[in-house]
C-alpha atoms as a PDB file:
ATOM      1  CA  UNK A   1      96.512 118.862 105.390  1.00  0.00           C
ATOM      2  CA  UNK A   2      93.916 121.390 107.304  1.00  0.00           C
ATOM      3  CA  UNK A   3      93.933 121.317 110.963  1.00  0.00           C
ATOM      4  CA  UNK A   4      90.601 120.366 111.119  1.00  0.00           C
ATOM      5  CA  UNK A   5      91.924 116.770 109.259  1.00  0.00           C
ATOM      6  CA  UNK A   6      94.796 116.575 111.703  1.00  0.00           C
ATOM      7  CA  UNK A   7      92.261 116.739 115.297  1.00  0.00           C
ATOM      8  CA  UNK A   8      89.839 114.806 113.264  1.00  0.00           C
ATOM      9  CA  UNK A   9      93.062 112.018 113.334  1.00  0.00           C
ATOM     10  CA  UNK A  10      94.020 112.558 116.938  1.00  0.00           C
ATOM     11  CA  UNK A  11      89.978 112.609 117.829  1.00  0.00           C
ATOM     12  CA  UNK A  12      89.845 109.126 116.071  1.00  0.00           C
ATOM     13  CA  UNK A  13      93.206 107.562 117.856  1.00  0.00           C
ATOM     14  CA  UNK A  14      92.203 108.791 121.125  1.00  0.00           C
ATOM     15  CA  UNK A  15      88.540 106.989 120.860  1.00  0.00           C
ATOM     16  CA  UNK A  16      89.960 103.901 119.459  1.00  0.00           C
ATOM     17  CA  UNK A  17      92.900 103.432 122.414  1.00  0.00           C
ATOM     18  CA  UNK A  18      90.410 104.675 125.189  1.00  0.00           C
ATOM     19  CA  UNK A  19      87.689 101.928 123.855  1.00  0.00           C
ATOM     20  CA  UNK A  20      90.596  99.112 123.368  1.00  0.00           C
ATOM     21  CA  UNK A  21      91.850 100.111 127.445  1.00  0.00           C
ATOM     22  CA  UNK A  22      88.345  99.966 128.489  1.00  0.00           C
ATOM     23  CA  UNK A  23      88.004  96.664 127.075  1.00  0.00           C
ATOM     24  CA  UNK A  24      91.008  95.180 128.481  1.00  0.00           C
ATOM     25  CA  UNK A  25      90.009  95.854 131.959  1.00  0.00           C
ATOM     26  CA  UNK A  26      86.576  94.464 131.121  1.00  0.00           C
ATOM     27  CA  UNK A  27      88.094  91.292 130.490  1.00  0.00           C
ATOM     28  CA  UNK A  28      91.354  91.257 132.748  1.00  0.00           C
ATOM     29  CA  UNK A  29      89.810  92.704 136.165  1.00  0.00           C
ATOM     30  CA  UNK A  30      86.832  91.009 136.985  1.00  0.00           C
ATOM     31  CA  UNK A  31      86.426  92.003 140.544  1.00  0.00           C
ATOM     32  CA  UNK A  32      84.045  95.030 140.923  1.00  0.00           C
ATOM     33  CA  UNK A  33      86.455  96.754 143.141  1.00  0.00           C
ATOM     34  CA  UNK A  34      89.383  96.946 140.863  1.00  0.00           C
ATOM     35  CA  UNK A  35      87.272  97.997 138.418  1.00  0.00           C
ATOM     36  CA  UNK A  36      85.757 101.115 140.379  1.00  0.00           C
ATOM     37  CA  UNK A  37      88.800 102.190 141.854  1.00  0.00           C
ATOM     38  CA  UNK A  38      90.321 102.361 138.381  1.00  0.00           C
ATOM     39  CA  UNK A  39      87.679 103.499 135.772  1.00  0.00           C
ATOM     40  CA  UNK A  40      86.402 105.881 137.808  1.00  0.00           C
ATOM     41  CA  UNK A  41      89.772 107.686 138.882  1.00  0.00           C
ATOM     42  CA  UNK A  42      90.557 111.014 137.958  1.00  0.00           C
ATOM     43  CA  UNK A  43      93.142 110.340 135.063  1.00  0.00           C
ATOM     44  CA  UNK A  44      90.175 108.276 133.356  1.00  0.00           C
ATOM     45  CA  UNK A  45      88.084 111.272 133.627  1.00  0.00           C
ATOM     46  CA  UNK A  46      90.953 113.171 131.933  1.00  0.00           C
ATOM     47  CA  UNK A  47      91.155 111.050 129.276  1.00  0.00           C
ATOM     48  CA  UNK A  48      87.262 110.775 128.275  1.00  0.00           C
ATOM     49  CA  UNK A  49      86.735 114.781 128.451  1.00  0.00           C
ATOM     50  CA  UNK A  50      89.517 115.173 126.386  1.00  0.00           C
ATOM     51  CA  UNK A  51      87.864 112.935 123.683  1.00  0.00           C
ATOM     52  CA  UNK A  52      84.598 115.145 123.928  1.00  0.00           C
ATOM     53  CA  UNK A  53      86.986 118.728 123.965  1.00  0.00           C
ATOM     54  CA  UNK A  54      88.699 117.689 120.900  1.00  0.00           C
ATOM     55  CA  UNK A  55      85.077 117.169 119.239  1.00  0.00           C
ATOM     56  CA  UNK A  56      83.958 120.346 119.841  1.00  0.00           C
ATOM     57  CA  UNK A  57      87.163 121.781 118.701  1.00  0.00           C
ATOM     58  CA  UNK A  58      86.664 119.984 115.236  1.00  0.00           C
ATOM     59  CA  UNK A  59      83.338 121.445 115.394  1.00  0.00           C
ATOM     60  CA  UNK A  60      84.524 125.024 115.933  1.00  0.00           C
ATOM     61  CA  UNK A  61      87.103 124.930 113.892  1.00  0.00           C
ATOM     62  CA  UNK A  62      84.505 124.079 110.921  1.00  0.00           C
ATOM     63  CA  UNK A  63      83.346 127.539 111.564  1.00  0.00           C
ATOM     64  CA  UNK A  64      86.782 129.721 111.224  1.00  0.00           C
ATOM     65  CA  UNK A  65      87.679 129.262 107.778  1.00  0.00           C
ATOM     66  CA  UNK A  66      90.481 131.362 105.954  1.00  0.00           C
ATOM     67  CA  UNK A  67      88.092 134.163 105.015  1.00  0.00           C
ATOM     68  CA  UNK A  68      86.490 134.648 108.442  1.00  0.00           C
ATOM     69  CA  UNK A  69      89.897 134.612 109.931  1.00  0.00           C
ATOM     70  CA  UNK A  70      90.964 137.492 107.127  1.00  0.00           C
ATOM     71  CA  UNK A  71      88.353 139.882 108.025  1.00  0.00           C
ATOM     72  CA  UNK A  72      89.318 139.984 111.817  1.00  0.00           C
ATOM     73  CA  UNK A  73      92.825 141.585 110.975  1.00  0.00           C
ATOM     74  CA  UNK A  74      96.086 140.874 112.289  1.00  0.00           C
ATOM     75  CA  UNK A  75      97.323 137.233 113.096  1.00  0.00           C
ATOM     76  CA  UNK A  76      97.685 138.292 116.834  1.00  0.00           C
ATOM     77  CA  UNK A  77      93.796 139.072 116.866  1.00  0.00           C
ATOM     78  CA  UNK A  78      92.856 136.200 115.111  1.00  0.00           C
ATOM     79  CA  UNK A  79      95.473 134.194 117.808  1.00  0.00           C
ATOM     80  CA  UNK A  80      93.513 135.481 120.477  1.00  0.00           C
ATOM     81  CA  UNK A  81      89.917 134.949 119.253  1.00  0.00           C
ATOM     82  CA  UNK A  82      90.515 131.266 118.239  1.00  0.00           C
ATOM     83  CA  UNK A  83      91.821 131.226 121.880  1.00  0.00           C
ATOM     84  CA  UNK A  84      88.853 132.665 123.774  1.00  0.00           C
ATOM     85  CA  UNK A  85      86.592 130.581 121.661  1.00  0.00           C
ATOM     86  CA  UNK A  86      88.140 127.507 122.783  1.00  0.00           C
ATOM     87  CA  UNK A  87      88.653 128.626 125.998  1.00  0.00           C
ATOM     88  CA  UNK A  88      85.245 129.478 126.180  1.00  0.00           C
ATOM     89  CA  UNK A  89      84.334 126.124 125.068  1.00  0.00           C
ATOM     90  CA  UNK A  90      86.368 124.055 127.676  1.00  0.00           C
ATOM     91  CA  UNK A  91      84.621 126.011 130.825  1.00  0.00           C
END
């Protein structure tokens, strides 16, 4: 299985649980200051970007196939671009 299958996976399970805990505090809190306090907290924050990084990831990751990651050289190098791109991407 590719990596790109695997975050495609994790992308999927994250959107599904953060759209089924949305939900439930839709219909368990009705009162509008439970509501702000909670959904728009920091961890909540955390948990949508991370939705939208892995995304991006699957997108870039489209791009770096076996033979693109061959003519950069060594592993190490290849290590270390994959990590700047994504790096690059999350600032």
């Amino acid at each position: 299985m590719s990596i790109t299958k695997k975050f495609a996976k994790v992308f999927g399970t994250i959107l599904l649980l953060t759209g089924i805990i949305l939900l439930v505090m839709t219909i368990i809190y009705t009162d509008d200051s439970f509501w702000l306090s909670n959904v728009f907290h920091d961890k909540v924050y955390i948990y949508q970007w991370s939705v939208l990084y892995m995304a991006g990831v699957i997108y870039l990751d489209k791009f770096m196939t076996t033979p693109v990651l061959t003519r950069i050289g060594s592993r190490k190098r290849a290590a270390f671009v994959l990590l700047g791109i994504k790096f690059g991407f999350a600032l």
